[in-house]
Protein backbone atom coordinates (compact mmCIF):
# COMPACT_ATOMS: atom_id res chain seq x y z
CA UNK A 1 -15.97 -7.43 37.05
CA UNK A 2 -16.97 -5.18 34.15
CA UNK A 3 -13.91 -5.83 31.73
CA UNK A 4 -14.56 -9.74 32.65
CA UNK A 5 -18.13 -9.20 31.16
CA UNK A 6 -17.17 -7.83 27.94
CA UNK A 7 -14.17 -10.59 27.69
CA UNK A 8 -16.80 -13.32 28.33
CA UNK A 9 -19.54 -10.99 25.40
CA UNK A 10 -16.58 -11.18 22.56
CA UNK A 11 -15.37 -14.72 23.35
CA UNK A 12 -19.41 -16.02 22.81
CA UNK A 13 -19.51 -13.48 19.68
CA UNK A 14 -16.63 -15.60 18.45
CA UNK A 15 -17.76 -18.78 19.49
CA UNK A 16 -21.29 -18.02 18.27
CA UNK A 17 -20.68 -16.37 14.62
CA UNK A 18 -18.17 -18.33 13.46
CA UNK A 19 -20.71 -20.64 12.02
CA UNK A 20 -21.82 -17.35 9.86
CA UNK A 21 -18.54 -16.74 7.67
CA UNK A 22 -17.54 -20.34 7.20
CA UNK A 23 -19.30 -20.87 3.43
CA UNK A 24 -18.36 -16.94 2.95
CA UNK A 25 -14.43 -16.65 3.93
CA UNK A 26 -13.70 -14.33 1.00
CA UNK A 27 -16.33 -12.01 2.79
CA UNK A 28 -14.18 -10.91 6.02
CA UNK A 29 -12.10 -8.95 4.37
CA UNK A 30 -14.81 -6.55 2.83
CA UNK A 31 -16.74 -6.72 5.90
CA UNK A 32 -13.64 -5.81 8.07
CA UNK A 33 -12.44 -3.15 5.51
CA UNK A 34 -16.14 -1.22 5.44
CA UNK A 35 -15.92 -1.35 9.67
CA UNK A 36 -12.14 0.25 9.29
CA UNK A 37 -13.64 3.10 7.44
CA UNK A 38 -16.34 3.59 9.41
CA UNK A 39 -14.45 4.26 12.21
CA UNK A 40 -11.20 5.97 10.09
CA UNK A 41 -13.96 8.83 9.63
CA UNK A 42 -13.46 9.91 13.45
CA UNK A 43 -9.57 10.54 12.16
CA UNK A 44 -9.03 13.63 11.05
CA UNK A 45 -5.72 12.64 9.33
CA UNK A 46 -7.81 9.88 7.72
CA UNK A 47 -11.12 11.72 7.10
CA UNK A 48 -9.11 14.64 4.95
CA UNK A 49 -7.98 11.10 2.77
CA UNK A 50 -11.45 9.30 2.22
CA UNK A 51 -12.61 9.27 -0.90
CA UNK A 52 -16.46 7.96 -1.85
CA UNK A 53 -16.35 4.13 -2.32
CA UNK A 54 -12.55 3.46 -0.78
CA UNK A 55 -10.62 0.58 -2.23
CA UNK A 56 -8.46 -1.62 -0.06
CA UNK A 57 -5.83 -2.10 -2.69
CA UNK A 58 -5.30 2.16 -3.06
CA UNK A 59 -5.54 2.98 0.64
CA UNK A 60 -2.79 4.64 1.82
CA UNK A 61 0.15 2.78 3.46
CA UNK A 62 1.51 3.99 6.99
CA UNK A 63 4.98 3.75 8.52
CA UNK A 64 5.74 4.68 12.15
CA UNK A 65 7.71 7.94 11.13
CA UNK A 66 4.22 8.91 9.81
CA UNK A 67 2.57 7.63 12.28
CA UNK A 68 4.27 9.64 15.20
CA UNK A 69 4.19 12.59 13.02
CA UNK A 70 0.95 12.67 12.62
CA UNK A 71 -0.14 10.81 15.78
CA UNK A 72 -2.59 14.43 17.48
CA UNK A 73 -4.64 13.70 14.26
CA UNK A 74 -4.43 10.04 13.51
CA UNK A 75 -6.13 8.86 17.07
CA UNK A 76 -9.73 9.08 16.94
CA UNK A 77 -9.57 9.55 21.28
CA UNK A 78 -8.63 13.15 20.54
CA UNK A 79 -5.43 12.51 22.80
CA UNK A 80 -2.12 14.20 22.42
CA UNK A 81 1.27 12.82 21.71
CA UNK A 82 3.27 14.30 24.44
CA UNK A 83 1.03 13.69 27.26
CA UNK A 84 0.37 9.83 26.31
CA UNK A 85 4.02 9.51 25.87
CA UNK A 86 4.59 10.58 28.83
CA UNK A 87 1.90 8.37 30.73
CA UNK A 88 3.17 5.74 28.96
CA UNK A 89 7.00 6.40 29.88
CA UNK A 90 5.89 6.48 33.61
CA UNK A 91 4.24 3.46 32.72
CA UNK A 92 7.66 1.73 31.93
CA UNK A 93 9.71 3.14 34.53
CA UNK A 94 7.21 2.18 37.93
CA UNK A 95 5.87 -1.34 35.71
CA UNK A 96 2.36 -0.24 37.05
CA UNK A 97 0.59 -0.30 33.75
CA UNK A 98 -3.22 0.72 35.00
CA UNK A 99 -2.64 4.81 34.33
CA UNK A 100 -5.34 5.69 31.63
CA UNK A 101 -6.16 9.02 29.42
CA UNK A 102 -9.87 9.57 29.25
CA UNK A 103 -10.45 5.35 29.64
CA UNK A 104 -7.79 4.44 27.26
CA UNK A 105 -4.39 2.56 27.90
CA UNK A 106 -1.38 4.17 26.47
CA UNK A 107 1.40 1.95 25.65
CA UNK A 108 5.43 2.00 24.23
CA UNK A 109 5.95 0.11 21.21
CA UNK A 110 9.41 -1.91 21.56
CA UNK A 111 11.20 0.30 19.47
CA UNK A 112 13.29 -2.44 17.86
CA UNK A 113 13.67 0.28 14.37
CA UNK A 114 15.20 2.58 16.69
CA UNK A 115 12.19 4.92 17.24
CA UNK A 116 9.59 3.65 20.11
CA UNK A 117 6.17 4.54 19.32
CA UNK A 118 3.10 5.17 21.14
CA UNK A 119 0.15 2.88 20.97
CA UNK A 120 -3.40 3.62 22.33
CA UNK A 121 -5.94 0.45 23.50
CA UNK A 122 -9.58 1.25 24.20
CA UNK A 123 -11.12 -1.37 27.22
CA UNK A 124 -13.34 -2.79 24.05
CA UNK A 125 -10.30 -3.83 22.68
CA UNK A 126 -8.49 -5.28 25.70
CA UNK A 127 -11.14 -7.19 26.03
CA UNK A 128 -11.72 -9.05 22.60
CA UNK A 129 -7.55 -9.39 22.71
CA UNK A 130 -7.68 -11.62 25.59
């Protein structure tokens, strides 16, 4: 009933604030950007790379290699690589996707470049992708 809640809170804060942006498109971006690095700073890969008064255009570009590397510092949830791979795995092989790591979903990326990866989805985030 909860996670139906907070679906029905993000569609109305769609539905609602859209009305706000649509004389400022060219303002998203920056507002988006500032929001990113706001919450980049609970990264500790990403807080040793913050510099005062980032620019999008010199942020530093990510590939999955990287990403998996460095995936124990990268997540803000504090989770670790092996144990949400293997949730995730377990995930795959039963189909029951509802296993969770401290509230968060842990998923398999396709692996279509030959390397799966591991992707983490808070409930907040379900929720405004549905």
């Amino acid at each position: 009933m909860y996670f139906k809640l907070k679906i029905l809170y993000y569609l109305m804060v769609v539905k609602f604030t859209k009305w706000l942006y649509q004389n400022k498109l060219s303002d998203i971006p920056k507002i988006r950007f500032r929001s990113l690095i706001r919450h980049l700073k609970d990264s500790p890969y990403y807080r040793s790379l913050l510099k005062p008064n980032p620019v999008l255009g010199h942020f530093p570009l990510m590939d999955k290699q990287t990403f998996m590397q460095h995936f124990n510092a990268i997540n803000t949830c504090g989770l670790k690589l092996d144990e949400c791979m293997e949730v995730a795995q377990k995930a795959e092989q039963s189909r029951d996707f509802s296993p969770m790591i401290k509230g968060i979903s842990v998923g398999l990326s396709t692996g279509t470049s030959g390397n799966r990866g591991v992707f983490l989805v808070s409930e907040k985030e379900r929720a405004v992708w549905v």
